[in-house]
C-alpha atoms as a PDB file:
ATOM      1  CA  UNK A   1      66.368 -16.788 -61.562  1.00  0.00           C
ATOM      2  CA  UNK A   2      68.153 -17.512 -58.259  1.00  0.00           C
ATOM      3  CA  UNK A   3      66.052 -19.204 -55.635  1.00  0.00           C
ATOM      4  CA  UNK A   4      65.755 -16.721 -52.380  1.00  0.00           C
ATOM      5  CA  UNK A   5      67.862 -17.529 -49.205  1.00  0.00           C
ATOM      6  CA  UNK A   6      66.161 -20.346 -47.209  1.00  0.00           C
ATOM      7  CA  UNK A   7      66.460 -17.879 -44.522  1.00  0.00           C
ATOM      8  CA  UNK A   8      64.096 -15.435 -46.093  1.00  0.00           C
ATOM      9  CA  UNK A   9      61.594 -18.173 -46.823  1.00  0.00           C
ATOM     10  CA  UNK A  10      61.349 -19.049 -43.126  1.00  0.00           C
ATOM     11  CA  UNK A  11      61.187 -15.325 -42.492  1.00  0.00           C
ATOM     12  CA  UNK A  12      58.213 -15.300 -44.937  1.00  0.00           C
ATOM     13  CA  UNK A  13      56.759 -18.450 -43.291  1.00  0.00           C
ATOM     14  CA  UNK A  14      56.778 -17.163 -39.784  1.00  0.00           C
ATOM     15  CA  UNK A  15      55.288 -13.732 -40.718  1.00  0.00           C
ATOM     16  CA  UNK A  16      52.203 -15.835 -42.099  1.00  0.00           C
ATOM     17  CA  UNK A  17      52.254 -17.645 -39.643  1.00  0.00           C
ATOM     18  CA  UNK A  18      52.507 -15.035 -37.098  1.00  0.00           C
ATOM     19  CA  UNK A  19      49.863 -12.999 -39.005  1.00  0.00           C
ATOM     20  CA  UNK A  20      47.462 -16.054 -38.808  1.00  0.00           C
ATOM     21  CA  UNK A  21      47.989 -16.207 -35.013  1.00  0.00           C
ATOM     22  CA  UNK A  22      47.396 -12.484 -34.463  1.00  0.00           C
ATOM     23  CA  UNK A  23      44.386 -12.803 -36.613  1.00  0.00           C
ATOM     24  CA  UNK A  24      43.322 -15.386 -34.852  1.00  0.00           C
ATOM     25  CA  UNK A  25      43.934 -14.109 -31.522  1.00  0.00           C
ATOM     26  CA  UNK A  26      41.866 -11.196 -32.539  1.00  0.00           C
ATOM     27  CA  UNK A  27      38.559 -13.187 -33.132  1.00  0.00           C
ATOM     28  CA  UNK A  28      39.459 -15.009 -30.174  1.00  0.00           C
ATOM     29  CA  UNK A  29      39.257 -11.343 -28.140  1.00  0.00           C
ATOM     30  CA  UNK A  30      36.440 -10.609 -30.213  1.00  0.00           C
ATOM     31  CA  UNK A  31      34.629 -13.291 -29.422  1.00  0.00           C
ATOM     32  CA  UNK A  32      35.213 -13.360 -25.719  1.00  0.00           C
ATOM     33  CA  UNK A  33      34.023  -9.086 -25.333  1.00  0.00           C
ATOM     34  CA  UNK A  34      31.069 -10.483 -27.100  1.00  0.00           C
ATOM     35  CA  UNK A  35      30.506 -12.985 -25.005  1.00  0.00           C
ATOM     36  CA  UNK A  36      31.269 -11.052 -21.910  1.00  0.00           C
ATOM     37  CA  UNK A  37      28.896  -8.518 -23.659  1.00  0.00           C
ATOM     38  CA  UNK A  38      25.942 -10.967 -23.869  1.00  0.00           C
ATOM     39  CA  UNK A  39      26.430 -12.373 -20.257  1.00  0.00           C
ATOM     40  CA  UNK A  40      26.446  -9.247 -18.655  1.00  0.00           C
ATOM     41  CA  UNK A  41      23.343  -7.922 -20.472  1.00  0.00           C
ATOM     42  CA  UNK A  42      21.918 -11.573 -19.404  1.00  0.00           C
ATOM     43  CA  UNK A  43      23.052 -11.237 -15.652  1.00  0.00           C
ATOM     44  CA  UNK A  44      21.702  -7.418 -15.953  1.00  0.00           C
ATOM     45  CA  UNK A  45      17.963  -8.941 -17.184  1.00  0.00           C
ATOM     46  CA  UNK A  46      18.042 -11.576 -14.857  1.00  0.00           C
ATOM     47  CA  UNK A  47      18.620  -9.195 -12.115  1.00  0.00           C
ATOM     48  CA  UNK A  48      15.849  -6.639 -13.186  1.00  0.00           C
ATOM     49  CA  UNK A  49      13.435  -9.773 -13.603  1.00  0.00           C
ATOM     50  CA  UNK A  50      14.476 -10.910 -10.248  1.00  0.00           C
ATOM     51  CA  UNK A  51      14.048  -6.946  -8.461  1.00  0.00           C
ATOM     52  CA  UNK A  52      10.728  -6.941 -10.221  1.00  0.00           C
ATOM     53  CA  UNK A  53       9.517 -10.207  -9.028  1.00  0.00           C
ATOM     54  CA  UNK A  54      10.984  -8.768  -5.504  1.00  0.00           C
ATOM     55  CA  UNK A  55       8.755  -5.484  -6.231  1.00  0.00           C
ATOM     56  CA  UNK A  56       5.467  -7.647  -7.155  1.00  0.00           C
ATOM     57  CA  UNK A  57       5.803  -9.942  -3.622  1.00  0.00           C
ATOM     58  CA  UNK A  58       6.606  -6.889  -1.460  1.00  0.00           C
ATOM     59  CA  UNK A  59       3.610  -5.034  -2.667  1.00  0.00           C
ATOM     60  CA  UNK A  60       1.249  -8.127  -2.442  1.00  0.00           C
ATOM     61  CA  UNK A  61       2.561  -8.338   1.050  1.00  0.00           C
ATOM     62  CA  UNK A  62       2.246  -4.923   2.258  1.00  0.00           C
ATOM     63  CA  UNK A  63      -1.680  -4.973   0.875  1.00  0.00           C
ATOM     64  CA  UNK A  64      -2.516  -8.406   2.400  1.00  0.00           C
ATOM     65  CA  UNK A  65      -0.688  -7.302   5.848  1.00  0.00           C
ATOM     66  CA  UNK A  66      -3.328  -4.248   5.860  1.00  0.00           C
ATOM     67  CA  UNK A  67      -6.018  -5.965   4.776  1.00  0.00           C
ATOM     68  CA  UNK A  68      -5.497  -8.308   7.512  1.00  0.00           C
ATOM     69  CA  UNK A  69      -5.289  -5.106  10.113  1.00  0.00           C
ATOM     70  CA  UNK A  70      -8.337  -3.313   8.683  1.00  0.00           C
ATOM     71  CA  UNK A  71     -10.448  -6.713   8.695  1.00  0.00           C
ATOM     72  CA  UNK A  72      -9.978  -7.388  12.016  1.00  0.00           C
ATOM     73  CA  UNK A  73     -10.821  -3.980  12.757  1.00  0.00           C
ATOM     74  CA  UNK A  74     -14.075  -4.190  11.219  1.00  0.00           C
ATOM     75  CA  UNK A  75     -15.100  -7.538  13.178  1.00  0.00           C
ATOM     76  CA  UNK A  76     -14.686  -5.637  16.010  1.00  0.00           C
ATOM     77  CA  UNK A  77     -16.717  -2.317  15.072  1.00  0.00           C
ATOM     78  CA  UNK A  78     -19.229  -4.978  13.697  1.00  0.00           C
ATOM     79  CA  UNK A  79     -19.625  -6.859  16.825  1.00  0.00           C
ATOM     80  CA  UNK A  80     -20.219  -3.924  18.626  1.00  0.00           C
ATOM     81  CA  UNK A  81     -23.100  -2.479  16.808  1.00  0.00           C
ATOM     82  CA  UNK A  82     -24.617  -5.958  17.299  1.00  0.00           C
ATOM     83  CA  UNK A  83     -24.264  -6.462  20.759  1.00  0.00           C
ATOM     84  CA  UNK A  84     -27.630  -7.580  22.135  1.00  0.00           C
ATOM     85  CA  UNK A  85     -26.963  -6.568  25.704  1.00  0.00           C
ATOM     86  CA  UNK A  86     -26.288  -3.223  24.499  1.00  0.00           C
ATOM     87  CA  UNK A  87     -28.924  -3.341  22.428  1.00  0.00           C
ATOM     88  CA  UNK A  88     -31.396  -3.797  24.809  1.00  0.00           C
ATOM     89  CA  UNK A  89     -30.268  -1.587  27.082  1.00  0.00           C
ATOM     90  CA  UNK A  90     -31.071   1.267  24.715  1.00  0.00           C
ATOM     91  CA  UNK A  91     -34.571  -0.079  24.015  1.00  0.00           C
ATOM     92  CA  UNK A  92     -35.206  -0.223  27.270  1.00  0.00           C
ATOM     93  CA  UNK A  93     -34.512   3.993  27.699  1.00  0.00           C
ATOM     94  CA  UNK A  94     -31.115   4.128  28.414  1.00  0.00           C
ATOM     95  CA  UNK A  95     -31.054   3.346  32.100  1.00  0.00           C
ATOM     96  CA  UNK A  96     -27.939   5.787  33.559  1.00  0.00           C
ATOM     97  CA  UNK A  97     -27.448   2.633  35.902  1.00  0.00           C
ATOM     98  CA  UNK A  98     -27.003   0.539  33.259  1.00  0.00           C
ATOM     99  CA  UNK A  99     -24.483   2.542  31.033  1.00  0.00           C
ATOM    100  CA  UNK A 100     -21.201   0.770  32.120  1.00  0.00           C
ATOM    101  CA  UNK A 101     -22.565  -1.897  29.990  1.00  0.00           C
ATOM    102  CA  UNK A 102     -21.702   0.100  27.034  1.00  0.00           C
ATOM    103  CA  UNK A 103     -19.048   2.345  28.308  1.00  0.00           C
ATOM    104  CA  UNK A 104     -17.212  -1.408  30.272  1.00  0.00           C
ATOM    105  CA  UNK A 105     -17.172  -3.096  26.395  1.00  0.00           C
ATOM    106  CA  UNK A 106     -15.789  -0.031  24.694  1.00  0.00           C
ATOM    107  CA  UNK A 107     -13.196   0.136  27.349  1.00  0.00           C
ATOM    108  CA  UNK A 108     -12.360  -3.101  27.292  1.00  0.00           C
ATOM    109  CA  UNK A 109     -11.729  -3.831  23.379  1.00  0.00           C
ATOM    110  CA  UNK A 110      -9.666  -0.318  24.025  1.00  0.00           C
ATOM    111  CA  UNK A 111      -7.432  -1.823  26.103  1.00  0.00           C
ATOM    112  CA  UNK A 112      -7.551  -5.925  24.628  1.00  0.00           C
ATOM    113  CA  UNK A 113      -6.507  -4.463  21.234  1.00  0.00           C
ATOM    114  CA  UNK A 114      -4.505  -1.312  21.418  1.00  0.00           C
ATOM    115  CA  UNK A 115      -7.087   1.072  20.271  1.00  0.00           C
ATOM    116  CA  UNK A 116      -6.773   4.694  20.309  1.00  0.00           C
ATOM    117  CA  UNK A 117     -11.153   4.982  20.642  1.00  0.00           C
ATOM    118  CA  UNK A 118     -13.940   3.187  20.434  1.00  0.00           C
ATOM    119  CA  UNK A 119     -17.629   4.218  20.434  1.00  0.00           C
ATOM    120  CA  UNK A 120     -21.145   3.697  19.860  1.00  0.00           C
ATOM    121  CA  UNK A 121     -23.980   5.726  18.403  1.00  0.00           C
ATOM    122  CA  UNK A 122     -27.774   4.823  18.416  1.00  0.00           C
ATOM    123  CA  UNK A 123     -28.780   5.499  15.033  1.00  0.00           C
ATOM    124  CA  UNK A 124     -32.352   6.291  16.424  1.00  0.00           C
ATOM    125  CA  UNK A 125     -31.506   8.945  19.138  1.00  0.00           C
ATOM    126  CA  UNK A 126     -27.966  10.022  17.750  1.00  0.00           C
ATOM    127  CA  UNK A 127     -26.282   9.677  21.622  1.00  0.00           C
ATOM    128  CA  UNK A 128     -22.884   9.171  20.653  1.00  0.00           C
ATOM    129  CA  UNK A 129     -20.533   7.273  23.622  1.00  0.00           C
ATOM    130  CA  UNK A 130     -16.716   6.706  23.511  1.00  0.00           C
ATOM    131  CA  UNK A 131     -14.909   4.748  25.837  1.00  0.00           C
ATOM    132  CA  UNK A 132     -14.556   7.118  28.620  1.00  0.00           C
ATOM    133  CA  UNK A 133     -18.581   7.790  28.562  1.00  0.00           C
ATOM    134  CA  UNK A 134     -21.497   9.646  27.137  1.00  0.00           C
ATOM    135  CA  UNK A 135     -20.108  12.452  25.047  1.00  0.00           C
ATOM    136  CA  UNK A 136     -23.298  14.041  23.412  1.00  0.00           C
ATOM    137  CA  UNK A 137     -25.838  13.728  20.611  1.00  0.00           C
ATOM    138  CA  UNK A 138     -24.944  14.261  17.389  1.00  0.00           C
ATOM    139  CA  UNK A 139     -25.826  17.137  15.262  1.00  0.00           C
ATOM    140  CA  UNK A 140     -26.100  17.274  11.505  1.00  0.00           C
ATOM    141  CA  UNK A 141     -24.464  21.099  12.023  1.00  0.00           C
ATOM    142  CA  UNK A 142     -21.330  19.971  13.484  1.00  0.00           C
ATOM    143  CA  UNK A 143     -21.038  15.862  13.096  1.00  0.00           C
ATOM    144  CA  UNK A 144     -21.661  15.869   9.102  1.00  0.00           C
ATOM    145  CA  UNK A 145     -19.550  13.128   8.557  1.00  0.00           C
ATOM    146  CA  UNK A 146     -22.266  11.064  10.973  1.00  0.00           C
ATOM    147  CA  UNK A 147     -24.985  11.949   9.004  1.00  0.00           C
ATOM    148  CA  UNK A 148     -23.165  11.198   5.751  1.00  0.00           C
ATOM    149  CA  UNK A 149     -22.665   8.115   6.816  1.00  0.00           C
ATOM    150  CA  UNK A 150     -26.202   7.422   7.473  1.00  0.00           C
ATOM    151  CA  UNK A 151     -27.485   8.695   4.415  1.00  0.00           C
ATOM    152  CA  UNK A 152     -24.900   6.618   2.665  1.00  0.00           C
ATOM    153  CA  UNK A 153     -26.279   3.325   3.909  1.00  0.00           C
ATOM    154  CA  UNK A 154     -23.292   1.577   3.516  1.00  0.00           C
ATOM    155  CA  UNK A 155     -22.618  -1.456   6.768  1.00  0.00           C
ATOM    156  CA  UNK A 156     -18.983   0.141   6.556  1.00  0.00           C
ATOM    157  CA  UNK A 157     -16.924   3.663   6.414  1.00  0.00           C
ATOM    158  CA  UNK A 158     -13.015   3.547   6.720  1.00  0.00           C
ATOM    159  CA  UNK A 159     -10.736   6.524   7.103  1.00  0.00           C
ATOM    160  CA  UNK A 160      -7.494   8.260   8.576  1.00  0.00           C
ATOM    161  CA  UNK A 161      -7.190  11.288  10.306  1.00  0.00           C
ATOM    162  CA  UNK A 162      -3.504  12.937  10.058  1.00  0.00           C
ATOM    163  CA  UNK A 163      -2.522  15.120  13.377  1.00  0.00           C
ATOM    164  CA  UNK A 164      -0.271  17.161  12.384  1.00  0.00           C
ATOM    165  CA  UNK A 165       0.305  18.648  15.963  1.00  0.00           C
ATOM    166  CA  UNK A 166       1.354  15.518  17.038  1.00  0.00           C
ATOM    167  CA  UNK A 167       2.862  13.905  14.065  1.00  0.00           C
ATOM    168  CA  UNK A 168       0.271  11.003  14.175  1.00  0.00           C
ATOM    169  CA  UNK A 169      -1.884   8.797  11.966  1.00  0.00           C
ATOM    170  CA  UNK A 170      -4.742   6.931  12.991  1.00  0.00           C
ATOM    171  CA  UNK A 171      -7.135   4.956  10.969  1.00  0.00           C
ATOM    172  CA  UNK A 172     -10.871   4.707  12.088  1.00  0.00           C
ATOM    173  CA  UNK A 173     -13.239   1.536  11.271  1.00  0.00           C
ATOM    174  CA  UNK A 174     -17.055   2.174  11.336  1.00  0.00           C
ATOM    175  CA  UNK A 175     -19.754  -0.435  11.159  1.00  0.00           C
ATOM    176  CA  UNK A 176     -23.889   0.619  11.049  1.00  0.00           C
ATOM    177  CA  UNK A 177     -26.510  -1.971  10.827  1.00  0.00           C
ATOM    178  CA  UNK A 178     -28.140  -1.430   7.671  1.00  0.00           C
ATOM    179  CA  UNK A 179     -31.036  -2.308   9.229  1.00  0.00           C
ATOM    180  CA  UNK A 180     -30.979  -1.716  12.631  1.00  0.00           C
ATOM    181  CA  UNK A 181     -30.112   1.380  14.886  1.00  0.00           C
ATOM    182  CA  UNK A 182     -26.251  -0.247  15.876  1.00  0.00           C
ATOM    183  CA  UNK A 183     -23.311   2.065  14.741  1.00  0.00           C
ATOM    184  CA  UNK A 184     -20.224   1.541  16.137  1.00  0.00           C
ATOM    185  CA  UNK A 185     -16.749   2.937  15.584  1.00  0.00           C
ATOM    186  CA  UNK A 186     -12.946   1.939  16.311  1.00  0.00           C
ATOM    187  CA  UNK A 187     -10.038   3.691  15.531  1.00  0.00           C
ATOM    188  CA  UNK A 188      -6.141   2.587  16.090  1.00  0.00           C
ATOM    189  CA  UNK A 189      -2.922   4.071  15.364  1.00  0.00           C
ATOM    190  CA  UNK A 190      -1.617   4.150  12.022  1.00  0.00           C
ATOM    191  CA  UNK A 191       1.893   4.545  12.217  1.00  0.00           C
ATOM    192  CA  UNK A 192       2.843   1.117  12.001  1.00  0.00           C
ATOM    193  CA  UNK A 193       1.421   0.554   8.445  1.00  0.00           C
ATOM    194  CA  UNK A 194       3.202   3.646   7.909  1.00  0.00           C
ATOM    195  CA  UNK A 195       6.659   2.482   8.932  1.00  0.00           C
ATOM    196  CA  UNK A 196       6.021  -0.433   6.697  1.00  0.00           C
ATOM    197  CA  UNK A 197       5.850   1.646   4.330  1.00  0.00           C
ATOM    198  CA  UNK A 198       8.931   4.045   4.952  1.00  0.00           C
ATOM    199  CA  UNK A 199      10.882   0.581   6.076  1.00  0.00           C
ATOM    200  CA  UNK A 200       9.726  -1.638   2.573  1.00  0.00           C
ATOM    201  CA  UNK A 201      11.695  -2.008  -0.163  1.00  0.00           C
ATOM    202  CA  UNK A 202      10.180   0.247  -2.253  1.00  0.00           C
ATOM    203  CA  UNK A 203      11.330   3.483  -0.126  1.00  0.00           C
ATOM    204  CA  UNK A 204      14.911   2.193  -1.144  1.00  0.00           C
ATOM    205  CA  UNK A 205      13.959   2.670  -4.724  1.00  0.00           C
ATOM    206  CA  UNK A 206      11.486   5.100  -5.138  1.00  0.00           C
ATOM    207  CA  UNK A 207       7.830   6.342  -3.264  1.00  0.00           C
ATOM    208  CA  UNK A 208       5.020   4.087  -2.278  1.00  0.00           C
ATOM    209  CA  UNK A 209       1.817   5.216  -0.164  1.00  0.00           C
ATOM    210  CA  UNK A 210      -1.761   4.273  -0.046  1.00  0.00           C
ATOM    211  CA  UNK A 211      -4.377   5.642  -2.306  1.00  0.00           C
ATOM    212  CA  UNK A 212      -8.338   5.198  -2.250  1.00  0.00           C
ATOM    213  CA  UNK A 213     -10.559   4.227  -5.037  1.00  0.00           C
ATOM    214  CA  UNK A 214     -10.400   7.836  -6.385  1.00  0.00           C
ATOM    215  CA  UNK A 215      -6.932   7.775  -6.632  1.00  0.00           C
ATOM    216  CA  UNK A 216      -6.750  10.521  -3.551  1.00  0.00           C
ATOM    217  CA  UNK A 217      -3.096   9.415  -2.110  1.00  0.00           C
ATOM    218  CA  UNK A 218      -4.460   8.931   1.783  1.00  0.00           C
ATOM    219  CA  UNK A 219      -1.465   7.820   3.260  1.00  0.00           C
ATOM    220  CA  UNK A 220       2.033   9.307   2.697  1.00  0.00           C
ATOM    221  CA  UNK A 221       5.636   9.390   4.264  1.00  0.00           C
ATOM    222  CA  UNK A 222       4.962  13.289   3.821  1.00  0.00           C
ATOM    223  CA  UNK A 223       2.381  14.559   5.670  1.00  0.00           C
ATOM    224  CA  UNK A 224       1.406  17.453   2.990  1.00  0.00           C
ATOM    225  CA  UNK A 225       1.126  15.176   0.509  1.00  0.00           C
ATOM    226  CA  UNK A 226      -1.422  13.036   2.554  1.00  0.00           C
ATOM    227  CA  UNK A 227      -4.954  14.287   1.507  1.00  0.00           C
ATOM    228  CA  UNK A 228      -4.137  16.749  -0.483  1.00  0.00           C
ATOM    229  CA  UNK A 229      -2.382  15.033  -3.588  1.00  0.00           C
ATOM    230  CA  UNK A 230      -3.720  12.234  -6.007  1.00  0.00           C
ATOM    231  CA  UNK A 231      -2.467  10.057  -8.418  1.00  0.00           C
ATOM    232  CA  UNK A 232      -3.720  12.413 -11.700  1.00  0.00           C
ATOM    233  CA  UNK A 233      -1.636  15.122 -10.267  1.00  0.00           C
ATOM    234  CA  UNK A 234       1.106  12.619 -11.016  1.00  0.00           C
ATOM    235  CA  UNK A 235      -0.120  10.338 -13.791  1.00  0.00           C
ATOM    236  CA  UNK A 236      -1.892  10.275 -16.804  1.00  0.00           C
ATOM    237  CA  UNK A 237      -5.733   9.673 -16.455  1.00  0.00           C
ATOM    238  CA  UNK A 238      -5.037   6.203 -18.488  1.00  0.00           C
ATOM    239  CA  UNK A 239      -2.214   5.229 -16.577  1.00  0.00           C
ATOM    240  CA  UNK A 240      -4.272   6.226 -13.455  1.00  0.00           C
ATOM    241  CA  UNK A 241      -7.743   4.298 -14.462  1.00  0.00           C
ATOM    242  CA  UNK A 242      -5.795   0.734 -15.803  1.00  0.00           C
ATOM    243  CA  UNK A 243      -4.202   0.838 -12.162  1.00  0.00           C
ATOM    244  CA  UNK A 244      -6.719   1.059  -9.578  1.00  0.00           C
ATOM    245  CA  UNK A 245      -8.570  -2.047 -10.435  1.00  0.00           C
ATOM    246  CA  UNK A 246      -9.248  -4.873  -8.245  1.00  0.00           C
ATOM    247  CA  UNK A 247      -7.659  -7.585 -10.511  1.00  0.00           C
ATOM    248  CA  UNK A 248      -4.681  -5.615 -11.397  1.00  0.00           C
ATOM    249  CA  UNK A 249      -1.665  -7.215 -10.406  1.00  0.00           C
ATOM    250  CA  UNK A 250       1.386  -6.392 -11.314  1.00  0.00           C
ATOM    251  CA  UNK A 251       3.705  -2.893 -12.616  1.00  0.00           C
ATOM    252  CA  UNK A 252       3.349  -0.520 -15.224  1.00  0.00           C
ATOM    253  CA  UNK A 253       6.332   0.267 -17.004  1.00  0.00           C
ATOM    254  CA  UNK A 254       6.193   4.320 -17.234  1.00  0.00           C
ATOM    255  CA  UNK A 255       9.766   4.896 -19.302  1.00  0.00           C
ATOM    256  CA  UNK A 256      11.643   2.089 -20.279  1.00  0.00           C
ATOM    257  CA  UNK A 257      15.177   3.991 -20.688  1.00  0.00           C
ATOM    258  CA  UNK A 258      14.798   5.139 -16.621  1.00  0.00           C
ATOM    259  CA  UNK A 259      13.053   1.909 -15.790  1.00  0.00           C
ATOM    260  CA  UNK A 260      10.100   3.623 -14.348  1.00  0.00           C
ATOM    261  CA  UNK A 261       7.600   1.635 -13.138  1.00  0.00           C
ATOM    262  CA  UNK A 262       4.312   2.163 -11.532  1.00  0.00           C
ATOM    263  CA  UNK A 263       2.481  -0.810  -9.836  1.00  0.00           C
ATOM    264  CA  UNK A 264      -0.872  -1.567  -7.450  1.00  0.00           C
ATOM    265  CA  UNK A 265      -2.256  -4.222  -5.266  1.00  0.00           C
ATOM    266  CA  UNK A 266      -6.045  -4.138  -4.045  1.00  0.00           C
ATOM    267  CA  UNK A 267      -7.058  -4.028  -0.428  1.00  0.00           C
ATOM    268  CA  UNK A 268     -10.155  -5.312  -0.287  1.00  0.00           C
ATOM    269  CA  UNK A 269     -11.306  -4.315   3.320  1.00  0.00           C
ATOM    270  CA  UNK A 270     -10.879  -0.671   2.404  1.00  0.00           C
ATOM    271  CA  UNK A 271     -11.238  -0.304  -0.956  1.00  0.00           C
ATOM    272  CA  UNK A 272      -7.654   1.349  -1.371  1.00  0.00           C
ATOM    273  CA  UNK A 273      -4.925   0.560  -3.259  1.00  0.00           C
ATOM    274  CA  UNK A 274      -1.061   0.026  -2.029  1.00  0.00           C
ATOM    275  CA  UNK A 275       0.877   2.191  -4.935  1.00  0.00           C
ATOM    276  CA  UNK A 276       4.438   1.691  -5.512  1.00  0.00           C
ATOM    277  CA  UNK A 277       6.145   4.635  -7.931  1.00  0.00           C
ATOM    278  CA  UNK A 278      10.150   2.895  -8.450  1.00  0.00           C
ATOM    279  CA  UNK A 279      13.101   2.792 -10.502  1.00  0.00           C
ATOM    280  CA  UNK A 280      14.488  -0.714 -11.323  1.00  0.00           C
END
């Protein structure tokens, strides 16, 4: 048999070769989508771990910024159901003289701090002032959230009213001596913790707002949710109770194909709960 053309043999040679090439070109392509593959899915964890660790700081923030608020607030209701001058000036019969020693105090810590009110009841009598004066004695009729109080025989009481006419929020800080007749109350606007809220990082990605013990969502961006919803309208009753506890720290994954998460941070001073509901 006749040997083939030396030109065919090359041919053959460089169609090999050319086949190894393309072959190995093709891992090569392979290999860099899979790598390309892998460093984006790396990049995409990275960046979820670092949003999340944003999420977790933000909410620890907003809490301790309120707690802050709402402590102060209740040194200042406290000091004022302690006050010995005004003290004695009620055991002494409530000399009408005498009552810009009260009414002078509330007036002034109105005007030192910002406050929208702040009064004083004698626990004894029920007279109830504010800082414009004697307003009247309190009846358990009409002023059951006094008497509540009383009964209750806790030092402290924290809430927020919503005015809806005026598209306001104000928080009020109460202090009673346990043991005394001293019951004093302060109450500021709310509307700054509020535009935290609406302004945090957590509006950009989903809801946040601030819920009491219960779970009762107290404070909301949307006024008809304020007071009205609560987390179990939302959540699952396990989902709801593992949240709102003091040591929990932290988020709740609620879907992992969305990313739904659900996290809580403890305010100590009120006994309420900063809740975040976002999407990472």
């Amino acid at each position: 048999m006749s040997k083939p053309p030396v030109t065919e043999q090359v041919a053959k040679r460089v169609a090999k070769h050319l086949t190894k090439l393309v072959a190995s070109g093709l891992l090569v392509i392979i290999f860099l989508l899979m790598l390309t593959g892998y460093l984006w899915i790396q990049a995409q964890d990275a960046e979820e771990r670092l949003l999340e660790q944003q999420f977790n700081l933000s909410l620890v923030n907003l809490s301790q910024n309120i707690d802050a608020r709402i402590s102060n607030m209740k040194l200042i209701a406290k000091t004022v159901a302690n006050d010995k001058h005004i003290h004695n000036w009620a055991e002494t019969g409530f000399a009408a003289e005498q009552e810009s020693i009260l009414v002078n105090k509330l007036g002034f810590l109105v005007e030192e701090y910002g406050l929208t009110s702040a009064s004083f009841a004698d626990k004894k009598t029920n007279k109830y002032w504010n800082h414009q004066g004697f307003l009247r004695i309190l009846q358990p009729e009409i002023d059951t959230w006094y008497f509540a109080y009383l009964k209750s025989a806790e030092s402290d009481l924290v809430s927020v009213y919503h005015d809806k006419n005026n598209n306001r929020v104000d928080v009020y800080v109460n202090y009673q001596q346990t043991d005394g007749s001293g019951l004093s109350g302060i109450a500021t606007s709310f509307d700054g913790v509020l535009e935290m809220l609406k302004n945090s990082l957590f509006a950009e990605y989903g809801d946040i707002y601030l819920v009491d013990s219960s779970g009762k969502i107290q404070v909301h961006a949307k006024a008809d949710i304020a007071g009205v919803k609560s987390l179990q309208d939302k959540f699952s009753k396990k989902v709801v109770d593992n949240l709102l506890q003091p040591n929990f720290t932290g988020f709740i994954e609620l879907n992992q194909a969305t990313g739904a998460l659900l996290g809580a941070s403890y305010i100590p001073s009120m006994n309420w709960y900063v809740v975040a509901n976002v999407r990472k």
